[in-house]
Protein backbone atom coordinates (compact mmCIF):
# COMPACT_ATOMS: atom_id res chain seq x y z
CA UNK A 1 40.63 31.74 36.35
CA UNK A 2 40.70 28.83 38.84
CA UNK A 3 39.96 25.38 37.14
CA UNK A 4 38.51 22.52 39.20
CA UNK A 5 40.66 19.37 38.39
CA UNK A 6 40.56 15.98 39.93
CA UNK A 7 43.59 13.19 40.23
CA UNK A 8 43.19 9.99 38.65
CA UNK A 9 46.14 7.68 38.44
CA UNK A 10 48.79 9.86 39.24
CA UNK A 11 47.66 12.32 36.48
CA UNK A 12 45.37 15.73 36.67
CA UNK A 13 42.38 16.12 34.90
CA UNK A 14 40.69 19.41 34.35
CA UNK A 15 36.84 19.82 34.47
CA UNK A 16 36.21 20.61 30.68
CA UNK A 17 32.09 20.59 30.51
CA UNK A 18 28.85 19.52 31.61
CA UNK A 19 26.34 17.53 28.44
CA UNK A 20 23.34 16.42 29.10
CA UNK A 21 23.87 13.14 27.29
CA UNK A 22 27.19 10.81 27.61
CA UNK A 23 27.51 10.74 22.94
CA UNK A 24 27.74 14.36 23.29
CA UNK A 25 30.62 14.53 26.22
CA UNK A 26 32.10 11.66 24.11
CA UNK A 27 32.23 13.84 20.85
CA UNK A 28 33.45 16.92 22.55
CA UNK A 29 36.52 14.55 24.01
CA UNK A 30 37.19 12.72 20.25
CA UNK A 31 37.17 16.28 18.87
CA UNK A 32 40.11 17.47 20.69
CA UNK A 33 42.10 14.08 21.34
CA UNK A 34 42.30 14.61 17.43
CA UNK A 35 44.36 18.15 17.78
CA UNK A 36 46.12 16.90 20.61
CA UNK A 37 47.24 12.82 20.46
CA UNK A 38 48.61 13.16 24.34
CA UNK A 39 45.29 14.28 25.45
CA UNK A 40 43.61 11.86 27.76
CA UNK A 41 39.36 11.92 29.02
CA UNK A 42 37.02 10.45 30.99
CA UNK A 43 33.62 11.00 31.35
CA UNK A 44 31.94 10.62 35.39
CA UNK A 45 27.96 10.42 35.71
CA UNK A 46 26.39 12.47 38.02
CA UNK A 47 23.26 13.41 39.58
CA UNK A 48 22.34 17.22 39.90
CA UNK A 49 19.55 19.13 41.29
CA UNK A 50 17.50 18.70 44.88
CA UNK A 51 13.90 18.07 44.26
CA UNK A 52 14.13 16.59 40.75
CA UNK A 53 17.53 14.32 40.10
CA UNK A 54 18.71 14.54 36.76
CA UNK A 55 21.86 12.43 35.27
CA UNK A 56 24.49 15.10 33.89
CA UNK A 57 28.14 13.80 32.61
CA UNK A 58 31.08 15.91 33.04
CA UNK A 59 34.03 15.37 30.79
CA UNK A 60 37.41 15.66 32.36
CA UNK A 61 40.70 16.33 30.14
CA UNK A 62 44.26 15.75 30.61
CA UNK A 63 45.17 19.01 28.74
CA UNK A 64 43.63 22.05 28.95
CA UNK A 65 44.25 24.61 25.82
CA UNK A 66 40.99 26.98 25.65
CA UNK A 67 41.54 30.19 24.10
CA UNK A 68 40.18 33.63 25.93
C-alpha cells in the first residue's frame, strides 16, 4: 500500500487521517504519541470540495505502525 507522506524539517510525515474537527485530529495524535514517545504530529487545515468549501484537518505522523 502506497502512503502519501510529506517532508517537514528534514523529517517524513505520513498522512494518518482526515477529522472533520481539529479536537478530534488532536485526540487521535495524543492517543498514539502515548504508545509511542518518539512519535511526532501535526495537524494542516484544508479546504475540500468544489461547489461547497468545507475546512477538513489532516493529521500527519512521524511513525506509522497500523496493523492489517
Amino acid at each position: 500500500m502506497a502512503y502519501k507522506y510529506v517532508w517537514q524539517r528534514g523529517r517524513r510525515y505520513y498522512l494518518w487521517g482526515t477529522y472533520s474537527s481539529w479536537r478530534e485530529a488532536y485526540e487521535e495524535a495524543r492517543l498514539y504519541c502515548k504508545k509511542n514517545r518518539k512519535n511526532k504530529y501535526f495537524i494542516q487545515k484544508v479546504e475540500v470540495g468544489f461547489w461547497i468549501p468545507e475546512e477538513k484537518y489532516r493529521l500527519y505522523m512521524s511513525h506509522v505502525f497500523k496493523m492489517w
